[in-house]
PDB file of N, CA and C in Angstrom:
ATOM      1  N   UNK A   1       2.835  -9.891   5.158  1.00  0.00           N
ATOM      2  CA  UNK A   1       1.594  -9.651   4.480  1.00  0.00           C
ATOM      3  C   UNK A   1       1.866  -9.465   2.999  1.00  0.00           C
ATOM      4  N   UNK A   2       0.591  -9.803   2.354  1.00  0.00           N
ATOM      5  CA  UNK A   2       1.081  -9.755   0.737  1.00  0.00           C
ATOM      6  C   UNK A   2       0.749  -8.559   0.462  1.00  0.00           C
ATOM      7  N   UNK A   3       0.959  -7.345  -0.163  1.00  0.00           N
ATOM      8  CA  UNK A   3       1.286  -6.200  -0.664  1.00  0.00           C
ATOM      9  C   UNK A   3       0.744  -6.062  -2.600  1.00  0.00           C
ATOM     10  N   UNK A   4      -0.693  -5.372  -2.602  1.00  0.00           N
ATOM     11  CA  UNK A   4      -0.337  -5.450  -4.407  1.00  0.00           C
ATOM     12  C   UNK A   4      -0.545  -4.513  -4.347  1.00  0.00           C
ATOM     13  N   UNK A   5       0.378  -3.965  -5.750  1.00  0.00           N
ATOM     14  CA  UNK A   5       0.153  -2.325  -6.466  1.00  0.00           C
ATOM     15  C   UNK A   5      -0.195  -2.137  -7.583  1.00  0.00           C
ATOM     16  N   UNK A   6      -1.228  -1.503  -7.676  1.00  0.00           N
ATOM     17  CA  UNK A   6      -1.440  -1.642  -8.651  1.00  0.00           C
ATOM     18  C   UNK A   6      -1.815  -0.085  -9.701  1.00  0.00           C
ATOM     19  N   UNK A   7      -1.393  -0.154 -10.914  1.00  0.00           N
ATOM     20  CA  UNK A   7      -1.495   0.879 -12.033  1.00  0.00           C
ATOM     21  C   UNK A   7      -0.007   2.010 -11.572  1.00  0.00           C
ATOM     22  N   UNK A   8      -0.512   3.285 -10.866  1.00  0.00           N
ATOM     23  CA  UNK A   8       0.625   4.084 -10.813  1.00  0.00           C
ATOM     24  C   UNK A   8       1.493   3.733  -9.711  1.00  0.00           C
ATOM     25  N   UNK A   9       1.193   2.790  -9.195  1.00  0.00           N
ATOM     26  CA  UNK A   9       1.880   2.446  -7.402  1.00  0.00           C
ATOM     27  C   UNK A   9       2.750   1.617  -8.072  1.00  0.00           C
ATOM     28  N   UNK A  10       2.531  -0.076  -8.320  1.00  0.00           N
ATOM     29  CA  UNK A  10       2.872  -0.533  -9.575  1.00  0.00           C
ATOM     30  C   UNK A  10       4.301   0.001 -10.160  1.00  0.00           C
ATOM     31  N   UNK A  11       3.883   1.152 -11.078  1.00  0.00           N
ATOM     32  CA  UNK A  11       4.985   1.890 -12.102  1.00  0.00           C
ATOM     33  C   UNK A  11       5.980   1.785 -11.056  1.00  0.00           C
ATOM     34  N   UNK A  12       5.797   2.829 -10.044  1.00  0.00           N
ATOM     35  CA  UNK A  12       6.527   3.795  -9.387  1.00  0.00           C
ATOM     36  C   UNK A  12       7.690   2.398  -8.191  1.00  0.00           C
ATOM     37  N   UNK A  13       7.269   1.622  -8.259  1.00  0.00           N
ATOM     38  CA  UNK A  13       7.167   0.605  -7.479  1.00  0.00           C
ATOM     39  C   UNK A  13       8.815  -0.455  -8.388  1.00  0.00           C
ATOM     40  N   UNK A  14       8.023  -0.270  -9.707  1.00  0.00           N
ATOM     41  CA  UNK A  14       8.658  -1.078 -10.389  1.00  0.00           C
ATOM     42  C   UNK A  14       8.711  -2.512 -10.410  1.00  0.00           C
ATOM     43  N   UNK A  15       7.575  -3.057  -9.425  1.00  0.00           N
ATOM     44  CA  UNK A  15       6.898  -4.584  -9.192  1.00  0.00           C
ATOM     45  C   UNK A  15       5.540  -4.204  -9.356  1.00  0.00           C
ATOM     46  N   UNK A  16       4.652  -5.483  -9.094  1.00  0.00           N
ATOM     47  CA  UNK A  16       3.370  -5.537  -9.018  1.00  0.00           C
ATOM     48  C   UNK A  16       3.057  -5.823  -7.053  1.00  0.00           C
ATOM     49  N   UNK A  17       3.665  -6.467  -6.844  1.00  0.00           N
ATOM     50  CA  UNK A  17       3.395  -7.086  -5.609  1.00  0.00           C
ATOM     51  C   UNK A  17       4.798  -7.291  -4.523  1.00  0.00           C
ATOM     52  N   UNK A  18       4.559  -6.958  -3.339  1.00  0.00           N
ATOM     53  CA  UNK A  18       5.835  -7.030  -2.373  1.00  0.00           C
ATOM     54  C   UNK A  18       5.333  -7.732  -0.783  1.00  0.00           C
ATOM     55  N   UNK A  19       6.451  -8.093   0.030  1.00  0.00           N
ATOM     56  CA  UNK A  19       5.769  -8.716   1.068  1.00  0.00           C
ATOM     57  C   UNK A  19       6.403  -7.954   2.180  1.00  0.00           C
ATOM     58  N   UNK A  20       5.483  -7.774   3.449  1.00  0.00           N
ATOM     59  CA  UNK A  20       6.286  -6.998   4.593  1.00  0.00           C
ATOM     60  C   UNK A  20       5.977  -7.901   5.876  1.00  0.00           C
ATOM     61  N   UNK A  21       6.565  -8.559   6.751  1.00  0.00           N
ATOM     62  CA  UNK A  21       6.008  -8.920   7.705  1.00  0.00           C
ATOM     63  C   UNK A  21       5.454  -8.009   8.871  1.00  0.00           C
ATOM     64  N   UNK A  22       4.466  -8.303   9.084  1.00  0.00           N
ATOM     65  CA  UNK A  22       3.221  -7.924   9.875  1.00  0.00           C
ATOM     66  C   UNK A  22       3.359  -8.652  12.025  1.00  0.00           C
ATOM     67  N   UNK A  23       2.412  -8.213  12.496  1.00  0.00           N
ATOM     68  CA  UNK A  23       1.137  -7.029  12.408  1.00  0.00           C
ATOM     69  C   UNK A  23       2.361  -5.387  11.710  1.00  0.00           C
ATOM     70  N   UNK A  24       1.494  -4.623  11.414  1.00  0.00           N
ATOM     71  CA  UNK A  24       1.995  -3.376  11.108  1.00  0.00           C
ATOM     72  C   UNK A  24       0.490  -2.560  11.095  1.00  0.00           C
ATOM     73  N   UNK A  25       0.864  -1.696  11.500  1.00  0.00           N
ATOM     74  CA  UNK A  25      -0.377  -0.176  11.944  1.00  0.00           C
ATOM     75  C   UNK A  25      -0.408   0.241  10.009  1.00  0.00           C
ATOM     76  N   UNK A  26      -1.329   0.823   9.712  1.00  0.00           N
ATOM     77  CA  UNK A  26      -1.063   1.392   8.053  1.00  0.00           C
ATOM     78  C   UNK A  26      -0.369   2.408   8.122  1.00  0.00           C
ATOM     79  N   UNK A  27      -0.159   3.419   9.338  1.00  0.00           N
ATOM     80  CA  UNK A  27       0.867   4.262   9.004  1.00  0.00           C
ATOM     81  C   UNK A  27       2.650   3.809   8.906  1.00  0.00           C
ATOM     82  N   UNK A  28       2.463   2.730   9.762  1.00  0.00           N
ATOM     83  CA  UNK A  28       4.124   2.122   9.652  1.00  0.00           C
ATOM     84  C   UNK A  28       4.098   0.940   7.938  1.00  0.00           C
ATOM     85  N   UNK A  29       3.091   0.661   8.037  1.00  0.00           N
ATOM     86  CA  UNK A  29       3.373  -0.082   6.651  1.00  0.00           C
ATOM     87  C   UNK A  29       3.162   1.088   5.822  1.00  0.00           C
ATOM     88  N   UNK A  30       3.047   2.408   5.295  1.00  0.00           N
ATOM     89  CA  UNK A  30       2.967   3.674   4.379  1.00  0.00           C
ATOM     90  C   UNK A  30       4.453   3.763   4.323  1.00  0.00           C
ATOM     91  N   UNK A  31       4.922   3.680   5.470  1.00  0.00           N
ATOM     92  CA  UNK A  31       6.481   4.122   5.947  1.00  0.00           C
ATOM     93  C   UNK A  31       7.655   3.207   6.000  1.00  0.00           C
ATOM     94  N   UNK A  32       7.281   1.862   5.715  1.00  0.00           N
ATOM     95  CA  UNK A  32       7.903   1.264   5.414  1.00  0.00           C
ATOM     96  C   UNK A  32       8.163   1.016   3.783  1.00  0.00           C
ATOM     97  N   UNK A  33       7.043   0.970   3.559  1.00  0.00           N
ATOM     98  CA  UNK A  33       6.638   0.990   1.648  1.00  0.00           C
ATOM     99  C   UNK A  33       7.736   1.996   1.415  1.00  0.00           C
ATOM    100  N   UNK A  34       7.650   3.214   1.480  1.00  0.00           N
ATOM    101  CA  UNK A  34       8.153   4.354   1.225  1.00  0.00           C
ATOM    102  C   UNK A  34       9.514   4.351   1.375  1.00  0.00           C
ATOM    103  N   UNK A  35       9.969   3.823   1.837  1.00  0.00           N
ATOM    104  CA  UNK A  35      11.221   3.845   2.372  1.00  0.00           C
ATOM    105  C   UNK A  35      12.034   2.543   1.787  1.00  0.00           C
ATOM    106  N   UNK A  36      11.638   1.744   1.438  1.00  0.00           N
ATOM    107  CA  UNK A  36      11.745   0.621   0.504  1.00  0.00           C
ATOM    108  C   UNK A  36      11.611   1.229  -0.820  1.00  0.00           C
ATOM    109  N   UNK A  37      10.991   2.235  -1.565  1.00  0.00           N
ATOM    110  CA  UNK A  37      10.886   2.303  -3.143  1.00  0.00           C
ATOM    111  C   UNK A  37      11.091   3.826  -3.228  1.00  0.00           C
ATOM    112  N   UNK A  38      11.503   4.380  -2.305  1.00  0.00           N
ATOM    113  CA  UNK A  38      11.696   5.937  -2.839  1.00  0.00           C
ATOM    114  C   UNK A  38      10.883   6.926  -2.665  1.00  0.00           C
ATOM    115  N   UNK A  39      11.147   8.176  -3.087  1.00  0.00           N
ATOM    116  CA  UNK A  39      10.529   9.112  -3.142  1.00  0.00           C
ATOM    117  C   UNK A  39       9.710   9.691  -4.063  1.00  0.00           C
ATOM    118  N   UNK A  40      10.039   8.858  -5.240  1.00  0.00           N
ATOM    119  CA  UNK A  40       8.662   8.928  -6.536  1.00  0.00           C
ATOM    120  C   UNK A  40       7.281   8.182  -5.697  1.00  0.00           C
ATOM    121  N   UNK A  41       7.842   6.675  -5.391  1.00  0.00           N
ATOM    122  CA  UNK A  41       6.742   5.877  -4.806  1.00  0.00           C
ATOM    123  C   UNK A  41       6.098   6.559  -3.725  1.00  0.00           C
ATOM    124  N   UNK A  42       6.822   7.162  -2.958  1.00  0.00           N
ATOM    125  CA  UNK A  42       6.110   7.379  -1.825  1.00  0.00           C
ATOM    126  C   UNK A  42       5.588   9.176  -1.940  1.00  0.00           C
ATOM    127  N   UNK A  43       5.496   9.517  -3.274  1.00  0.00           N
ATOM    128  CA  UNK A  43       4.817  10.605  -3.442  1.00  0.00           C
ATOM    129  C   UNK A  43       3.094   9.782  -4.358  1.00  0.00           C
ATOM    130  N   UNK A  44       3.517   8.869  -5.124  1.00  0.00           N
ATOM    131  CA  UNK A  44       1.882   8.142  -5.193  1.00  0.00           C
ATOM    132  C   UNK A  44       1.393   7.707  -4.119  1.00  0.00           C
ATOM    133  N   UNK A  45       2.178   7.109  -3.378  1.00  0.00           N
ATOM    134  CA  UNK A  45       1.352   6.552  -1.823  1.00  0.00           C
ATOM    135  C   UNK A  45       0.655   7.317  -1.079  1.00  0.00           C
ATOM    136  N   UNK A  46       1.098   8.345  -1.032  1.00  0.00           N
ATOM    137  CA  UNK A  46       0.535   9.435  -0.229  1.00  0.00           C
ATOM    138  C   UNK A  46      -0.821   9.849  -0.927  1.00  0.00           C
ATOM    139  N   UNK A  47      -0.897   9.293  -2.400  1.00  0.00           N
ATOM    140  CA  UNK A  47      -2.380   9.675  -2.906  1.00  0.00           C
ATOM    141  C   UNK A  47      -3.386   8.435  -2.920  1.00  0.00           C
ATOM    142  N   UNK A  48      -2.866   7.376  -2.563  1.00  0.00           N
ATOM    143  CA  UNK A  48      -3.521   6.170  -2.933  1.00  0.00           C
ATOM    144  C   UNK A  48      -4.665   5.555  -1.713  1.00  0.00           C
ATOM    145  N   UNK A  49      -5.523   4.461  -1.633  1.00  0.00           N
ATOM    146  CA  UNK A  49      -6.127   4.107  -1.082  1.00  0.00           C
ATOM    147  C   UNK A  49      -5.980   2.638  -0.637  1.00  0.00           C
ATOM    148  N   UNK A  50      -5.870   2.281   0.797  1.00  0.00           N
ATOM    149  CA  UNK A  50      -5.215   1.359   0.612  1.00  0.00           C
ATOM    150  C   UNK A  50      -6.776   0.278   1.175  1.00  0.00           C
ATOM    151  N   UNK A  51      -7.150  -0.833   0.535  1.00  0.00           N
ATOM    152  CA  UNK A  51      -7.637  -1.723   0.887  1.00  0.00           C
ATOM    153  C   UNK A  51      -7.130  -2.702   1.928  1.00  0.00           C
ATOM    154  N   UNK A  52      -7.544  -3.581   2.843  1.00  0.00           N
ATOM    155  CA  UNK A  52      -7.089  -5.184   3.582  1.00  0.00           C
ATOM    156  C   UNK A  52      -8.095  -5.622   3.730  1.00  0.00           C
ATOM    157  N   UNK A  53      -7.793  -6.932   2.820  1.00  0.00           N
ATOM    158  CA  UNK A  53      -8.691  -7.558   2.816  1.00  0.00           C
ATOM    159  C   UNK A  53     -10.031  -7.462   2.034  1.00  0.00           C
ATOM    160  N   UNK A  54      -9.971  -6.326   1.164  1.00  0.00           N
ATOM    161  CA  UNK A  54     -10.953  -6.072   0.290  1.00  0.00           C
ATOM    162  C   UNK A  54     -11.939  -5.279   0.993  1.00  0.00           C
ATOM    163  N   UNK A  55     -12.014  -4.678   2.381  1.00  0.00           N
ATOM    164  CA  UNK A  55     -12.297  -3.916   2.829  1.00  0.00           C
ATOM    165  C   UNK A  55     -11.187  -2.323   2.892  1.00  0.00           C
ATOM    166  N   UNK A  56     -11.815  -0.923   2.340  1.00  0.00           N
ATOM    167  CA  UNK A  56     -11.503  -0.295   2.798  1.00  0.00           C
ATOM    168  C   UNK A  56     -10.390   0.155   4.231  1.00  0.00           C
ATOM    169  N   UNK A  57      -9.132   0.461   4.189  1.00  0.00           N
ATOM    170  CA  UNK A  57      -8.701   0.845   5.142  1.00  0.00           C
ATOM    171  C   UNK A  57      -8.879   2.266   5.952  1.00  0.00           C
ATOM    172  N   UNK A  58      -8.654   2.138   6.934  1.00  0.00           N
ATOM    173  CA  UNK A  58      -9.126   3.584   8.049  1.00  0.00           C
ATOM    174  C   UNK A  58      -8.616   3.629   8.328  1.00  0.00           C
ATOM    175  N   UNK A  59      -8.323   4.273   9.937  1.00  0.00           N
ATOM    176  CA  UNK A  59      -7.357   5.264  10.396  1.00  0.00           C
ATOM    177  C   UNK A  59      -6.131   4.766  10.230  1.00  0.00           C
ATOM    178  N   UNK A  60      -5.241   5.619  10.230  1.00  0.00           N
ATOM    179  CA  UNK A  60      -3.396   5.618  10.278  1.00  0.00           C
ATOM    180  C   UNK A  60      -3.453   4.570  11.469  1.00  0.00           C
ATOM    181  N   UNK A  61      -4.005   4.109  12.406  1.00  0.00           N
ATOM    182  CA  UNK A  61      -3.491   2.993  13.837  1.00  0.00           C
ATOM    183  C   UNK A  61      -4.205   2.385  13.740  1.00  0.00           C
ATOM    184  N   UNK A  62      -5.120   1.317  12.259  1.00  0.00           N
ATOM    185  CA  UNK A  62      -5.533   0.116  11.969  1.00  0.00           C
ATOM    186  C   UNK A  62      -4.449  -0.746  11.999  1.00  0.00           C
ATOM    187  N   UNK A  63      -4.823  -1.969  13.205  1.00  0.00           N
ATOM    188  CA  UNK A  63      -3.428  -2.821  12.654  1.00  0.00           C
ATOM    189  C   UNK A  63      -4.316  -4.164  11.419  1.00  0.00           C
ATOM    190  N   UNK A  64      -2.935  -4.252  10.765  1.00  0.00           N
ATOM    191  CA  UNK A  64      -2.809  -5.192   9.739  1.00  0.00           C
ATOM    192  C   UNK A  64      -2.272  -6.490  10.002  1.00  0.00           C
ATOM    193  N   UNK A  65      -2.734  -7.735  10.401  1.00  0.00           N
ATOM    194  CA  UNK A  65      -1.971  -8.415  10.576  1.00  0.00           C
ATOM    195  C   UNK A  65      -1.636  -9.296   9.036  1.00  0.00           C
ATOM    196  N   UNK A  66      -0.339 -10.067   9.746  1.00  0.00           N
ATOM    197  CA  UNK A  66       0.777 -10.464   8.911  1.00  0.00           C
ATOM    198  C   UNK A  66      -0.042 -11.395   7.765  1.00  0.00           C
ATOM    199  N   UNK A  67      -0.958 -12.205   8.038  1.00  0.00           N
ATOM    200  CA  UNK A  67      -2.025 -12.835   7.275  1.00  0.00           C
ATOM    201  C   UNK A  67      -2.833 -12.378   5.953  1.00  0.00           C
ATOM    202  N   UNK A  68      -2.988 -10.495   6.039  1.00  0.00           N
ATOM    203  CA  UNK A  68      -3.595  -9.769   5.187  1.00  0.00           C
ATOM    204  C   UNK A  68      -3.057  -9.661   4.044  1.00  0.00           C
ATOM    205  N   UNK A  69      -4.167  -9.947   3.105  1.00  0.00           N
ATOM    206  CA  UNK A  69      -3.510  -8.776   1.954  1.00  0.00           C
ATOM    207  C   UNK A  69      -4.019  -7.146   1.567  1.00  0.00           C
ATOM    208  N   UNK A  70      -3.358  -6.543   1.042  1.00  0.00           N
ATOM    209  CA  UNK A  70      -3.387  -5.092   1.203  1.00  0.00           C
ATOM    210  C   UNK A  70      -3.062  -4.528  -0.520  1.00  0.00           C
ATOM    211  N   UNK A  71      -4.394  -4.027  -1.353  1.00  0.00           N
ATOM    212  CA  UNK A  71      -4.099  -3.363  -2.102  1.00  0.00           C
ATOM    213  C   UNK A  71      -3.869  -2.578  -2.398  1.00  0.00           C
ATOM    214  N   UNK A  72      -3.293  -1.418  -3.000  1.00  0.00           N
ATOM    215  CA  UNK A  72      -2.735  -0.345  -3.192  1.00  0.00           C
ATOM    216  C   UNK A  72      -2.916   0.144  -4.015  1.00  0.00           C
ATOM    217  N   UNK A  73      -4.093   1.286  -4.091  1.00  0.00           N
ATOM    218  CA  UNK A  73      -4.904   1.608  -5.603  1.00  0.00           C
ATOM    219  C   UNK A  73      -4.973   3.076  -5.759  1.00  0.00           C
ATOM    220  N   UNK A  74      -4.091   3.178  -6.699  1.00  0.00           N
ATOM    221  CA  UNK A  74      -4.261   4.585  -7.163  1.00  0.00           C
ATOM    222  C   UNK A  74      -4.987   5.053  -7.341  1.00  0.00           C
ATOM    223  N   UNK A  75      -5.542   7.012  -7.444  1.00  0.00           N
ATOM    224  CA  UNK A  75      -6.934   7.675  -7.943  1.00  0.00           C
ATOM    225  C   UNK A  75      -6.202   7.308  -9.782  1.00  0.00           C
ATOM    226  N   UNK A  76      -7.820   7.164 -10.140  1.00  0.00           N
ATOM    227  CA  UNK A  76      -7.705   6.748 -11.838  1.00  0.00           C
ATOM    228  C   UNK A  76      -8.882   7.641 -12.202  1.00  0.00           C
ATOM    229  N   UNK A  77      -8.695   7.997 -13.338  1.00  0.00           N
ATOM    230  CA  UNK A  77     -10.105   8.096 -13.957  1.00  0.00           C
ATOM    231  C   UNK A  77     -10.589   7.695 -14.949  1.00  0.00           C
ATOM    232  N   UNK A  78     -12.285   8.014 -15.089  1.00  0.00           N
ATOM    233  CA  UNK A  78     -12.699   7.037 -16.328  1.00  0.00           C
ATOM    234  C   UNK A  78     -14.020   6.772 -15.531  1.00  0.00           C
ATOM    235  N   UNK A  79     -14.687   5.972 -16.488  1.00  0.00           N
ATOM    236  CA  UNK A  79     -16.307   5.813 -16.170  1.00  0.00           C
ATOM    237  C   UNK A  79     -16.279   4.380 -15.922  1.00  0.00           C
TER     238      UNK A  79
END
């Protein structure tokens, strides 16, 4: 699945975009992310929101299949 990060995910990330093969549940793709970029990254992840497909993601045992893409959007602020 294609993977984008974007703003502080991004930084922490040190790419814009990564690929994981799929299906994956969002809690095993959180945990895989995390474990791939560290413990800076995976202290933004834990704040972020993750989109598939441009829909909102839900529970931790949504599966994702390998086809999706999945954004990764930090809280920002601003009007």
């Amino acid at each position: 699945m294609r993977i984008r990060l974007f703003a502080g995910a991004a930084e922490a990330a040190g790419r814009e975009e990564v690929s994981l093969a799929g299906p994956l549940t969002l809690a095993s793709l959180r945990g895989a992310l995390a474990a791939e970029h560290g413990a800076e990254f995976a202290d933004v992840l834990s704040r972020c929101s993750l989109m598939v497909d441009g829909t909102r993601g839900g529970s931790d045992d949504l599966v994702v299949a390998d086809s999706a893409t999945v954004d990764v959007l930090p809280p920002f602020a601003g009007g």
